[in-house]
Structures are given as C-alpha cells and as structure tokens.
PDB file of N, CA and C in Angstrom:
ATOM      1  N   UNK A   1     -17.605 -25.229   5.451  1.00  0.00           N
ATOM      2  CA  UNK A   1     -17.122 -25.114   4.084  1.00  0.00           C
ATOM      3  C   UNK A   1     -15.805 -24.333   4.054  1.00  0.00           C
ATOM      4  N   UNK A   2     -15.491 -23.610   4.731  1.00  0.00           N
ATOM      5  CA  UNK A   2     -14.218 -22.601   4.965  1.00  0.00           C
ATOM      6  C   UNK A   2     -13.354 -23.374   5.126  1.00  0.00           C
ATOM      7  N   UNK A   3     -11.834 -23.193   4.257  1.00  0.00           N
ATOM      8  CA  UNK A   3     -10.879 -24.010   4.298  1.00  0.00           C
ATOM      9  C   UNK A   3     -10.857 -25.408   3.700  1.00  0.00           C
ATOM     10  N   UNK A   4     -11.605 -25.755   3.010  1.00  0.00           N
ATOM     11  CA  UNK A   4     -12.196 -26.815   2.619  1.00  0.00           C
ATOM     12  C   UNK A   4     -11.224 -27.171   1.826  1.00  0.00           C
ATOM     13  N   UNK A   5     -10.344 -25.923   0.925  1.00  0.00           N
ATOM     14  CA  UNK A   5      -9.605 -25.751  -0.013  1.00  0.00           C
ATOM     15  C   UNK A   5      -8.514 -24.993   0.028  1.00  0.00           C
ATOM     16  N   UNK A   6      -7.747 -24.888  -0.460  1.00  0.00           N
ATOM     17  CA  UNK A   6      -6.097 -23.841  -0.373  1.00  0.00           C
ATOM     18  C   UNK A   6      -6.307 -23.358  -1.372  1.00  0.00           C
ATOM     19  N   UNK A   7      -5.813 -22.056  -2.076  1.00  0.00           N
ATOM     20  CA  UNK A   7      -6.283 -21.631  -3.298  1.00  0.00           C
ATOM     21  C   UNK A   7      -5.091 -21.982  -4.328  1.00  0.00           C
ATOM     22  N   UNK A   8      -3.920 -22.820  -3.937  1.00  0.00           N
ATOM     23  CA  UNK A   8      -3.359 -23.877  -4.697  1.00  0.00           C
ATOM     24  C   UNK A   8      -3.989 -25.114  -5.374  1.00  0.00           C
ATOM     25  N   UNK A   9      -4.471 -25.638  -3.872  1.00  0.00           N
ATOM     26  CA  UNK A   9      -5.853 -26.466  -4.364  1.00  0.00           C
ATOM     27  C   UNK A   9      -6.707 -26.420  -5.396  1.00  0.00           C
ATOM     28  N   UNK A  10      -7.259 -25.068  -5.356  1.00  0.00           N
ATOM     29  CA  UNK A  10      -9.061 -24.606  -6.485  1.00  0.00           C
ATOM     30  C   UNK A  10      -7.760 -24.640  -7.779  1.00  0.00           C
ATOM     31  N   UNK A  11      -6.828 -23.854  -7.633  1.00  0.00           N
ATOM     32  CA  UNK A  11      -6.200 -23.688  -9.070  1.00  0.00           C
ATOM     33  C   UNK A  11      -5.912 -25.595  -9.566  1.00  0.00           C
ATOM     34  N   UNK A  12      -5.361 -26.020  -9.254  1.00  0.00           N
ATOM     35  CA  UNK A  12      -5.087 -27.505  -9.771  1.00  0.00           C
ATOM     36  C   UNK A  12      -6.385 -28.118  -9.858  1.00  0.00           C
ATOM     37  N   UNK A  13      -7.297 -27.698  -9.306  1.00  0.00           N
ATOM     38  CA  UNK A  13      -8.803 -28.320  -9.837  1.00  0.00           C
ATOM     39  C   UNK A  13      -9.385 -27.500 -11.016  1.00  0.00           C
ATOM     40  N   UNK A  14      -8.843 -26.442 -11.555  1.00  0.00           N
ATOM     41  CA  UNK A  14      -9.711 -26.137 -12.746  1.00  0.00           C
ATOM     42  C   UNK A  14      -8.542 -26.429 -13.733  1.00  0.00           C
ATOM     43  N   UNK A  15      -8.754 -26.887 -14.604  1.00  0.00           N
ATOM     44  CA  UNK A  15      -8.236 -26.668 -16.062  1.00  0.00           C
ATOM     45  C   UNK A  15      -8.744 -26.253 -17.322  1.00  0.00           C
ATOM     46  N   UNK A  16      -7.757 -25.173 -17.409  1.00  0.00           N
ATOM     47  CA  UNK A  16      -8.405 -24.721 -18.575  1.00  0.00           C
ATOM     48  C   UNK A  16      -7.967 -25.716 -20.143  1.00  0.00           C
ATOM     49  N   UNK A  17      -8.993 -25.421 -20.833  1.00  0.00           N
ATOM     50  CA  UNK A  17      -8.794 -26.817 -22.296  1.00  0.00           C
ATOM     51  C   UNK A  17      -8.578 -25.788 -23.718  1.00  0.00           C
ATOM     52  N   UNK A  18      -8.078 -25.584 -24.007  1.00  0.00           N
ATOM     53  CA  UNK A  18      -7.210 -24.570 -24.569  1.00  0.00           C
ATOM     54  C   UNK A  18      -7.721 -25.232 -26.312  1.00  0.00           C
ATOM     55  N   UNK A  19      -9.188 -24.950 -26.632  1.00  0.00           N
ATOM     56  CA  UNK A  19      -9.277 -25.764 -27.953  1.00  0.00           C
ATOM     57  C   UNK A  19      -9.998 -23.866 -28.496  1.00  0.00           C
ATOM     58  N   UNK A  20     -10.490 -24.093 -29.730  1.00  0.00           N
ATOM     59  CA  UNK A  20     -11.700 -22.986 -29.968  1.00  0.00           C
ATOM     60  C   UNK A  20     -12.614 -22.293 -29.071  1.00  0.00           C
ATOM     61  N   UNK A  21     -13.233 -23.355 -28.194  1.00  0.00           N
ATOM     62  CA  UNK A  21     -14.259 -22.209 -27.146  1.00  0.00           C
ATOM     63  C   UNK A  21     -13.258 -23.038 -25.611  1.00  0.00           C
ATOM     64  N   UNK A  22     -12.901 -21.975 -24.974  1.00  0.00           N
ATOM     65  CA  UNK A  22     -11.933 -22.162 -24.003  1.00  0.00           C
ATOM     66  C   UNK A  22     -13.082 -22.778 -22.697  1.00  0.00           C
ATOM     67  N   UNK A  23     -12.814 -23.793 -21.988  1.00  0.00           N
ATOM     68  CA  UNK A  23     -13.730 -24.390 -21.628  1.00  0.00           C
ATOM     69  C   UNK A  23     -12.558 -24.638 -19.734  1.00  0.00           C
ATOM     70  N   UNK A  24     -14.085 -24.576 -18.622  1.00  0.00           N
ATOM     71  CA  UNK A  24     -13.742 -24.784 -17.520  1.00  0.00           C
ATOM     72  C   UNK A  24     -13.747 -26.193 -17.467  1.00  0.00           C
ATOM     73  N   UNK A  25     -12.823 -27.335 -16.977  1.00  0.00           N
ATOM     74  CA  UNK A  25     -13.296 -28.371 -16.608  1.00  0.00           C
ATOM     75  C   UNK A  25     -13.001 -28.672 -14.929  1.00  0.00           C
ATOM     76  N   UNK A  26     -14.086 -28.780 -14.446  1.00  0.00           N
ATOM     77  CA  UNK A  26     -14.305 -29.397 -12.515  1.00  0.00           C
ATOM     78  C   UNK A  26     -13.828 -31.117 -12.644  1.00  0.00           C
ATOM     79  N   UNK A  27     -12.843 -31.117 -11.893  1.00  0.00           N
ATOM     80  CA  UNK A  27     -12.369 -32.890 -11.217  1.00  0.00           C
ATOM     81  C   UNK A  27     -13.681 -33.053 -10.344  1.00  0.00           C
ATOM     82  N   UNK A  28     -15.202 -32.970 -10.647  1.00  0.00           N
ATOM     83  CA  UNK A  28     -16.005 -33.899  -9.479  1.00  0.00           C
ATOM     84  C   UNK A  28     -16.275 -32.657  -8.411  1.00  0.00           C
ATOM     85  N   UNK A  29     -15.851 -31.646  -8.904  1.00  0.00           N
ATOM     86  CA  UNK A  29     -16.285 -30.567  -7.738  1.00  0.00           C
ATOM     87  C   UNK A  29     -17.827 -29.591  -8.113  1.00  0.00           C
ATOM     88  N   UNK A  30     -18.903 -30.043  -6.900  1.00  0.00           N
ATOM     89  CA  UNK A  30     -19.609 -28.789  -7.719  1.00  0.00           C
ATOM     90  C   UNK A  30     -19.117 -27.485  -7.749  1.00  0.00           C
ATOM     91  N   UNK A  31     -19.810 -26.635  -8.858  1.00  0.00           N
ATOM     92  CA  UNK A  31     -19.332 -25.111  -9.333  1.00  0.00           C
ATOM     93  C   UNK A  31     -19.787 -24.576  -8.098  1.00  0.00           C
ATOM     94  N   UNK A  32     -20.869 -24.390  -7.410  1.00  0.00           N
ATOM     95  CA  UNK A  32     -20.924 -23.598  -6.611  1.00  0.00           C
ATOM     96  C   UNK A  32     -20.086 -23.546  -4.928  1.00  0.00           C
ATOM     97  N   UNK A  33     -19.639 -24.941  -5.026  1.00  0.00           N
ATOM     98  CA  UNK A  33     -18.662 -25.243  -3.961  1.00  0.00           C
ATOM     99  C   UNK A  33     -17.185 -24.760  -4.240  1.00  0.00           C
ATOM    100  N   UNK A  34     -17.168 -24.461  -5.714  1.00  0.00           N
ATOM    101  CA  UNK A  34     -15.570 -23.865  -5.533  1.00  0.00           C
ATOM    102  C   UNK A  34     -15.460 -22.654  -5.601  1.00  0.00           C
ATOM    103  N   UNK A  35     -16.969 -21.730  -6.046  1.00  0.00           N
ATOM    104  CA  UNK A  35     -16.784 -20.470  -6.290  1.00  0.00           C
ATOM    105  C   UNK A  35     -17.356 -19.970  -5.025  1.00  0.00           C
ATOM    106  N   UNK A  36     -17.702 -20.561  -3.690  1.00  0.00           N
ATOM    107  CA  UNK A  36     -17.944 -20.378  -2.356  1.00  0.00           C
ATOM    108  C   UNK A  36     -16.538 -20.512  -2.298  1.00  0.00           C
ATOM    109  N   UNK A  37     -15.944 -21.200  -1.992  1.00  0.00           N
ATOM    110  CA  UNK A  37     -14.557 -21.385  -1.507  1.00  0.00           C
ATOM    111  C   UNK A  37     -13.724 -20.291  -1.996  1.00  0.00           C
ATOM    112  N   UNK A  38     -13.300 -20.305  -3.218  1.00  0.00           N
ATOM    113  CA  UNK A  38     -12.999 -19.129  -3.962  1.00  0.00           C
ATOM    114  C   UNK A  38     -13.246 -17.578  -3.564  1.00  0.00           C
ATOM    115  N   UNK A  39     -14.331 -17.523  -3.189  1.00  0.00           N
ATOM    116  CA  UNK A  39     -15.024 -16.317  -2.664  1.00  0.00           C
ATOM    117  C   UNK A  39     -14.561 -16.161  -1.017  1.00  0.00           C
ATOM    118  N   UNK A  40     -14.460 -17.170  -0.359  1.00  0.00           N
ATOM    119  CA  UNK A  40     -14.047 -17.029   1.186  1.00  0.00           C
ATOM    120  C   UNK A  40     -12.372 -16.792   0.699  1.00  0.00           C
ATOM    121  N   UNK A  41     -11.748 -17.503  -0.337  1.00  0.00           N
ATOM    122  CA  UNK A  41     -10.220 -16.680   0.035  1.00  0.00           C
ATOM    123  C   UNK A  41     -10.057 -15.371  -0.242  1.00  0.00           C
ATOM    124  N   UNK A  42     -10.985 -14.844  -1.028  1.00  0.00           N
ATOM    125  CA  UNK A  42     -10.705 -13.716  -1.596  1.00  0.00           C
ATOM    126  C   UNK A  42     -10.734 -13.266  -0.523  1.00  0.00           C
ATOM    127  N   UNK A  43     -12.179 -12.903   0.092  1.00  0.00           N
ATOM    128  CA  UNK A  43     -12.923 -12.251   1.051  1.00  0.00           C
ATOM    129  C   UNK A  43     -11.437 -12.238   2.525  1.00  0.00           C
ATOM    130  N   UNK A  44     -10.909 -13.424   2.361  1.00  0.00           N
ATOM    131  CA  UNK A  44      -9.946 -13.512   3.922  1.00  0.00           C
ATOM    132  C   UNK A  44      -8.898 -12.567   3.611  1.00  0.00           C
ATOM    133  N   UNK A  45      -8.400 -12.680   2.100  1.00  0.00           N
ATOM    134  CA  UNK A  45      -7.422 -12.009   1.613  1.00  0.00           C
ATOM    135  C   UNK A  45      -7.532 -10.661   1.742  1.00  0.00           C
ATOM    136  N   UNK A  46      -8.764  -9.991   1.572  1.00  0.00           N
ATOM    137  CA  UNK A  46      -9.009  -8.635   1.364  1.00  0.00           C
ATOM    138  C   UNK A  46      -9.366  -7.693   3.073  1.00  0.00           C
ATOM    139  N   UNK A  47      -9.787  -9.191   3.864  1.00  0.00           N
ATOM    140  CA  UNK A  47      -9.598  -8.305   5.091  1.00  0.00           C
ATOM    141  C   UNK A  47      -8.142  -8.155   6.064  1.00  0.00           C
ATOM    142  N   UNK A  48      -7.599  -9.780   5.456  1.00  0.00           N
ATOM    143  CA  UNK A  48      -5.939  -9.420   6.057  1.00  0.00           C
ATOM    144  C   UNK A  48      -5.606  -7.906   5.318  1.00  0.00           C
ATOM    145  N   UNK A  49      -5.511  -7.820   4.185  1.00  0.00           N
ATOM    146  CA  UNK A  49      -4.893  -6.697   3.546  1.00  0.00           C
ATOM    147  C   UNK A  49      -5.527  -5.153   4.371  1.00  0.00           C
ATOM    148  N   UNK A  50      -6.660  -5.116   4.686  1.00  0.00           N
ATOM    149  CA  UNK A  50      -7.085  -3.995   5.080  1.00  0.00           C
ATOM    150  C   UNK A  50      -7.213  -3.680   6.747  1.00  0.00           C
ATOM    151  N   UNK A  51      -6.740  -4.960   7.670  1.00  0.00           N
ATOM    152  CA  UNK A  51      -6.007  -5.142   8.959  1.00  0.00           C
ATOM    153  C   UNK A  51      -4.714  -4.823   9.213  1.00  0.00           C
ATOM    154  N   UNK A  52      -4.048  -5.096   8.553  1.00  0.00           N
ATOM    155  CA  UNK A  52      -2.745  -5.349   8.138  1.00  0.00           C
ATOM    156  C   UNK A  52      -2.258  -4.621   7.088  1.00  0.00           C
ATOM    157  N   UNK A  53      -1.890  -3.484   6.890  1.00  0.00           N
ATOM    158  CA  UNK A  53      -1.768  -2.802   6.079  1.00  0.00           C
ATOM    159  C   UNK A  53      -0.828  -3.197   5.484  1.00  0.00           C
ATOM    160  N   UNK A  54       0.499  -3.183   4.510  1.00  0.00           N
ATOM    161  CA  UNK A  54       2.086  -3.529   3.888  1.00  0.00           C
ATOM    162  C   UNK A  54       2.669  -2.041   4.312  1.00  0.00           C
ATOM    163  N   UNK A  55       3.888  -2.415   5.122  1.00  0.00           N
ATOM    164  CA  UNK A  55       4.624  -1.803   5.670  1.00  0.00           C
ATOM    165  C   UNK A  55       5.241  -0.696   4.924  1.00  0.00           C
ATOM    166  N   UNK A  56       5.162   0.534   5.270  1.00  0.00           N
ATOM    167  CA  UNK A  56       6.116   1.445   4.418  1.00  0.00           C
ATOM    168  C   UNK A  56       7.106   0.916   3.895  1.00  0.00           C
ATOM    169  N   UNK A  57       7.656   1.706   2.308  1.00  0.00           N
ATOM    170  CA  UNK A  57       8.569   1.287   1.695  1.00  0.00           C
ATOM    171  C   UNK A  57       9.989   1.850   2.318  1.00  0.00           C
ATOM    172  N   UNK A  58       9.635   2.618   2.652  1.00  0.00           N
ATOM    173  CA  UNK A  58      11.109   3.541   3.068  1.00  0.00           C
ATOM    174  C   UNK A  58      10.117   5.523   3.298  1.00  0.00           C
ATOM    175  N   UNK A  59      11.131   5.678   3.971  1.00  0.00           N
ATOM    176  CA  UNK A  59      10.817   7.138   4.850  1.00  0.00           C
ATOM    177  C   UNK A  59      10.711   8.714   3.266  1.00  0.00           C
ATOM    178  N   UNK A  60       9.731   9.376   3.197  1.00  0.00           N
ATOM    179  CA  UNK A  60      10.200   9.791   2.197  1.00  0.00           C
ATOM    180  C   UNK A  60      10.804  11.519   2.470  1.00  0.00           C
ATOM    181  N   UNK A  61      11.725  11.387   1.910  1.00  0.00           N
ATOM    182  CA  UNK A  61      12.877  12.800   1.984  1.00  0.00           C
ATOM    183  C   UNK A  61      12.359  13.640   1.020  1.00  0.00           C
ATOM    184  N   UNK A  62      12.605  14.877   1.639  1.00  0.00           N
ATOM    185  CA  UNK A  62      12.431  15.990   0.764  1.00  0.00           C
ATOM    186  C   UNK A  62      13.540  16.945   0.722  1.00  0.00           C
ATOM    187  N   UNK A  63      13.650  17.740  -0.764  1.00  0.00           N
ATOM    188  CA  UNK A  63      14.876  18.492  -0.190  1.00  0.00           C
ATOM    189  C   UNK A  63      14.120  20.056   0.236  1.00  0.00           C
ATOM    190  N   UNK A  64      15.056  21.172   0.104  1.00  0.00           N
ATOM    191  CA  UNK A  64      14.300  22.156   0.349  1.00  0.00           C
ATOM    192  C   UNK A  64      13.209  22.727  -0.300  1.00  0.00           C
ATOM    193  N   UNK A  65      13.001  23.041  -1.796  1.00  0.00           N
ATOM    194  CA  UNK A  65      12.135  23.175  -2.824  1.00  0.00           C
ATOM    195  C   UNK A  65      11.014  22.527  -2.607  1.00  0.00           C
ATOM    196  N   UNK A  66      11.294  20.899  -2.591  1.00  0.00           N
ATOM    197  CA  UNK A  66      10.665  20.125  -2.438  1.00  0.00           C
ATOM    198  C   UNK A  66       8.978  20.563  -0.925  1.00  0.00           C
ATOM    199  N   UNK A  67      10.115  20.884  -0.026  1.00  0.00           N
ATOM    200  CA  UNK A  67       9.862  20.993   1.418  1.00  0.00           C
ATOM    201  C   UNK A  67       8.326  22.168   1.301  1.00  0.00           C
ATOM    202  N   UNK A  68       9.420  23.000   0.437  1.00  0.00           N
ATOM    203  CA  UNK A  68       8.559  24.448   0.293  1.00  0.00           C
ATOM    204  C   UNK A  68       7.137  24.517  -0.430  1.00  0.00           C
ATOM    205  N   UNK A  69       7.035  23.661  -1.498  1.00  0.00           N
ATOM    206  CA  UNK A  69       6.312  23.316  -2.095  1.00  0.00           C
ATOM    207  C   UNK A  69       5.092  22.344  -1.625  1.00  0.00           C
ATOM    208  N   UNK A  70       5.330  21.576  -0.789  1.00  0.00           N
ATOM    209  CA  UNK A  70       4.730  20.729   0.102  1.00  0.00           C
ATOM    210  C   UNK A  70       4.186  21.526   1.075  1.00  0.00           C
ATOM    211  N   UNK A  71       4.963  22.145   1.976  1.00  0.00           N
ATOM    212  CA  UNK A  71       4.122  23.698   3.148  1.00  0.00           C
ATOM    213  C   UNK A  71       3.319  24.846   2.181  1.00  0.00           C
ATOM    214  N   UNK A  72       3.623  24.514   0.910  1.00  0.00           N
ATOM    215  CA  UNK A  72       2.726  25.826   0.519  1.00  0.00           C
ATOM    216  C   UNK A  72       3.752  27.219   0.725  1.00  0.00           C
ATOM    217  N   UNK A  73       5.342  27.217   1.100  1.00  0.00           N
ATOM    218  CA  UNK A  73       6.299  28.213   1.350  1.00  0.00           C
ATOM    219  C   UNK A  73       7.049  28.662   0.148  1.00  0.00           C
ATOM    220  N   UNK A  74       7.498  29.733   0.172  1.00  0.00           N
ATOM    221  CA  UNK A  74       8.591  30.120  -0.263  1.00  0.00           C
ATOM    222  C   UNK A  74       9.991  29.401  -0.046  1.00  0.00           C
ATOM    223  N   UNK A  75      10.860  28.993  -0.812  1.00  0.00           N
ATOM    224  CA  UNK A  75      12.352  28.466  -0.155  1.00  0.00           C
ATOM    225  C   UNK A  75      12.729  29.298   0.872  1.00  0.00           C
ATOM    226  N   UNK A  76      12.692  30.497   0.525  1.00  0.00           N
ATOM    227  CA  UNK A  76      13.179  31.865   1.274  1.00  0.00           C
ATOM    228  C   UNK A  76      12.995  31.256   2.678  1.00  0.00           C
ATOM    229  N   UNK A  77      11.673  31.402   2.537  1.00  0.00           N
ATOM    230  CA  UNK A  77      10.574  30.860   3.989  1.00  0.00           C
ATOM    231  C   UNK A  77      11.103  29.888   4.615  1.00  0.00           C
ATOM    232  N   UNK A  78      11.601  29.144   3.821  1.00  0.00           N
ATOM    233  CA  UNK A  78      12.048  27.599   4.416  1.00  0.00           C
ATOM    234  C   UNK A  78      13.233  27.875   5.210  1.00  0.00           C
ATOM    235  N   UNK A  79      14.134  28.715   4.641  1.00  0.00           N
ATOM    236  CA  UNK A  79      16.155  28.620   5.139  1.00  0.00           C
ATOM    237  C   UNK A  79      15.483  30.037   6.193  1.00  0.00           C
ATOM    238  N   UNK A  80      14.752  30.652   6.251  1.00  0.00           N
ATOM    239  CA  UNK A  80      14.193  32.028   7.359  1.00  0.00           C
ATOM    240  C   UNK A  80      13.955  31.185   8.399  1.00  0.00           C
ATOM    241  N   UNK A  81      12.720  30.021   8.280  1.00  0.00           N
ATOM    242  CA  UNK A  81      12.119  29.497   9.587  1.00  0.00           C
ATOM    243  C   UNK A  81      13.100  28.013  10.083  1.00  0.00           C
ATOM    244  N   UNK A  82      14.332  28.264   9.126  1.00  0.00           N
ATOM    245  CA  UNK A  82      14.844  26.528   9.408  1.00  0.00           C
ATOM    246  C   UNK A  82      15.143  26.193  10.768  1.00  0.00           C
ATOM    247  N   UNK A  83      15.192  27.150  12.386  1.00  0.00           N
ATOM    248  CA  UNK A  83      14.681  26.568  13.269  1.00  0.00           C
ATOM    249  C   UNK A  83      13.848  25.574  14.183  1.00  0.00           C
ATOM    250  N   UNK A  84      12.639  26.428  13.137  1.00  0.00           N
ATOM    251  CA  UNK A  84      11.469  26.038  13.789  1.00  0.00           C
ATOM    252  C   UNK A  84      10.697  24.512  12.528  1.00  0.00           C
ATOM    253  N   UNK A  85      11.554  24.603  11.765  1.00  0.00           N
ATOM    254  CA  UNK A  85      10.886  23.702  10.750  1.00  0.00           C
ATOM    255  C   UNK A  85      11.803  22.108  10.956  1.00  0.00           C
ATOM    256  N   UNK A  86      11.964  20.916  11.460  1.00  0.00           N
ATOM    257  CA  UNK A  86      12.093  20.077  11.922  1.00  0.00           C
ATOM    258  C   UNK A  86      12.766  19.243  10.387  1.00  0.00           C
ATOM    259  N   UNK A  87      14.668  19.165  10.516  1.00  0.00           N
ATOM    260  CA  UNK A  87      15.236  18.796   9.274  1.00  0.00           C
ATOM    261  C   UNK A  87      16.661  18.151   9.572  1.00  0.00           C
ATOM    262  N   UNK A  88      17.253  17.814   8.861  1.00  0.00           N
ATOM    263  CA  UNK A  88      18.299  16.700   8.608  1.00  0.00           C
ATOM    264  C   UNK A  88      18.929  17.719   7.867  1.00  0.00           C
ATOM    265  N   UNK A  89      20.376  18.082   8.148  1.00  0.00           N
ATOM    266  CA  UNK A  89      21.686  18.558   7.312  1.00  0.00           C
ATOM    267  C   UNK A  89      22.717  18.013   7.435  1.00  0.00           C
ATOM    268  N   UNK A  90      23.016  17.608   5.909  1.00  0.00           N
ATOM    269  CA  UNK A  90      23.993  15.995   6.062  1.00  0.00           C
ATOM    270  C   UNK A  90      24.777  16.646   4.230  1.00  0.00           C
ATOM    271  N   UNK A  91      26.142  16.641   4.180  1.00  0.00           N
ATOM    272  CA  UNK A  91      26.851  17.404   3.362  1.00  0.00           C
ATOM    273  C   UNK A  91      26.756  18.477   2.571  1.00  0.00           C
ATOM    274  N   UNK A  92      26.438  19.489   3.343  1.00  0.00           N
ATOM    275  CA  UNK A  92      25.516  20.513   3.703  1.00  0.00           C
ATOM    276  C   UNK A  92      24.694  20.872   2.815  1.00  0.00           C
ATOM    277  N   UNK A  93      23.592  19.586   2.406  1.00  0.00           N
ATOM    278  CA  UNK A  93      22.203  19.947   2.122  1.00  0.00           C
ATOM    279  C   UNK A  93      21.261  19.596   3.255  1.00  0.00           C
ATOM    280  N   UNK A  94      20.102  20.169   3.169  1.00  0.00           N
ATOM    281  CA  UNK A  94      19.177  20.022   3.994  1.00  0.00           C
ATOM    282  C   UNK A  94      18.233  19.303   3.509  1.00  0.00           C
ATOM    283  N   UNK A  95      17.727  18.317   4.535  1.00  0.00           N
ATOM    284  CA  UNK A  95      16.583  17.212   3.892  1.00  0.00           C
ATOM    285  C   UNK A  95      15.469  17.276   5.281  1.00  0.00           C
ATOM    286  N   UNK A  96      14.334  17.108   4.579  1.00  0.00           N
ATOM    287  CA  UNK A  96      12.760  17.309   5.153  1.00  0.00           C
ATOM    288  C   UNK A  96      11.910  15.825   5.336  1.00  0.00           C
ATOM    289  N   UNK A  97      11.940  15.244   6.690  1.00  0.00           N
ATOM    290  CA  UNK A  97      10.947  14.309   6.339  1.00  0.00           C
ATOM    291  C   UNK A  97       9.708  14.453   6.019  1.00  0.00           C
ATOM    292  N   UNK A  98       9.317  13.754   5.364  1.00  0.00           N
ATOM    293  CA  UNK A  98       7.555  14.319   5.136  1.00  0.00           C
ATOM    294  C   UNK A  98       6.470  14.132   6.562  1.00  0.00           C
ATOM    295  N   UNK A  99       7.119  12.904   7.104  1.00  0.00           N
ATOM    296  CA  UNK A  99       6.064  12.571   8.003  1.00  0.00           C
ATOM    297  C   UNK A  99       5.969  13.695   9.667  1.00  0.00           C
ATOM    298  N   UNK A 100       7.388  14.003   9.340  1.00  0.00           N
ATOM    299  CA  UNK A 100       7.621  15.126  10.391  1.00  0.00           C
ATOM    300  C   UNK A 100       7.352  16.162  10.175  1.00  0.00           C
ATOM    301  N   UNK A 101       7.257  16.614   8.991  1.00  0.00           N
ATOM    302  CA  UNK A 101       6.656  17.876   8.474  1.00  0.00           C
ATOM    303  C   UNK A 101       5.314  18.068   8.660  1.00  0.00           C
ATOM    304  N   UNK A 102       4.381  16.839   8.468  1.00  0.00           N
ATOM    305  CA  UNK A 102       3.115  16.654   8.461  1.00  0.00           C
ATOM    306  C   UNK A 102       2.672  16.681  10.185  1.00  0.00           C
ATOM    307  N   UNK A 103       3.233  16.662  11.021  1.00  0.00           N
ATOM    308  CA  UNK A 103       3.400  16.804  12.377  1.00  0.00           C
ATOM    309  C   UNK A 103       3.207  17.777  12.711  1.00  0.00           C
ATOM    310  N   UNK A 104       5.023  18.530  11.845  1.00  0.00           N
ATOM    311  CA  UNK A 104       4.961  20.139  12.262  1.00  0.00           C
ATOM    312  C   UNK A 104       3.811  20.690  12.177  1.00  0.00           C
ATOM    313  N   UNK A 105       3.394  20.619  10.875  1.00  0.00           N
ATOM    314  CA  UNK A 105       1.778  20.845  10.845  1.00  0.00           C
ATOM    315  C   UNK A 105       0.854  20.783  11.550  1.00  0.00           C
ATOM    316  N   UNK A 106       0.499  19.900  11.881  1.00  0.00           N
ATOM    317  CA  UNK A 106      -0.596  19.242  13.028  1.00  0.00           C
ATOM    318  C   UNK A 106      -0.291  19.738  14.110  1.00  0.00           C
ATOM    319  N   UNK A 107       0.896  20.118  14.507  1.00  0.00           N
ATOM    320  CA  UNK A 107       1.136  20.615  15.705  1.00  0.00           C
ATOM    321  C   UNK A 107       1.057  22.052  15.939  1.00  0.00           C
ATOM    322  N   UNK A 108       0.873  22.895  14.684  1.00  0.00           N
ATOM    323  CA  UNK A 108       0.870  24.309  15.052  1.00  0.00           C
ATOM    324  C   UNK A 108      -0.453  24.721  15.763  1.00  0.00           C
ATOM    325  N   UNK A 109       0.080  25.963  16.527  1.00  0.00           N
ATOM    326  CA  UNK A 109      -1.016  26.327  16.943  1.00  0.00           C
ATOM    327  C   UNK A 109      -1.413  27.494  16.479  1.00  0.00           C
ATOM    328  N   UNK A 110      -2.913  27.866  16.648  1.00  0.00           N
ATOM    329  CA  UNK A 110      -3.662  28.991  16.221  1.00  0.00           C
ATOM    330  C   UNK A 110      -3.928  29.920  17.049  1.00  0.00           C
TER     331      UNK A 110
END
C-alpha cells in the first residue's frame, strides 16, 4: 500500500464541494485507503524531519552585554576575562559566538 499515492495525488482526489454542508467527495477511492496512504506520508514526513534536522539559519552573534548576560557575567567580567573567553573583534567591537561560548562552557574545568 505504501506509495500507492503522491500526496499531489490524494490532494487532486479529494474535492471539496463548497455548497451549505461542505462535503468530501472520493473519485472511486475507498476512505480508508486514502487515509492509510495519507497517514504513511505524514508518518515518512515526520521521520525525514526528525533524521534530518533543517540546517541552521545562520551562526548566532552576540555582542558584549549580550555575551554577559548569556554567561550569567558582569560586562566588567567579560572585557577582564576577554583572553580566556573565545571572540571576534572586527571595527573595534567585540562579537561572541554562541556556539563557542557554549563550548567555553563545556569545556571548563572544576
């Protein structure tokens, strides 16, 4: 039964009849054969999506405030430890990736 249908397909087989009580009409298909079918695209759809995640949109920047607020720091804290804190200075502001920050993190030791 899988693939039986494209979900271009199921759509051009239902029409909706657009009078007082809005009504399904089937071209010759039984109901339970299209809402099986129906149900396997979903079902394929929802495990590509959760295999396959959608790719980050873009990297997200922080500025310093930002940075500080995110570590739980003081700014102070931030321009004191800006050694050890992993950043981008580009017309002389300073920018924080998040995902590297979240590293720095993970990486400290106790």
């Amino acid at each position: 039964m899988k693939g039986l249908f494209t979900f271009i397909q199921i759509c051009s087989i239902i029409h909706l009849k657009h009078d007082a009580m809005s009504q399904i009409i089937l071209n010759g298909i039984a109901l339970a054969d299209l809402l099986a079918e129906f149900r396997a695209i979903v079902k394929d759809e929802v495990e590509s999506l959760s295999t396959n995640p959608p790719a980050k949109t873009g990297q997200k920047f922080l500025n310093a405030h930002e940075a500080a607020d995110y570590l739980g720091l003081s700014v102070q804290t931030i321009y004191q430890r800006i050694t050890a804190i992993p950043h981008l200075k580009r017309f002389g502001r300073l920018y924080f990736e998040q995902d590297k920050l979240e590293a720095f993190l993970r990486d400290a030791k106790v």
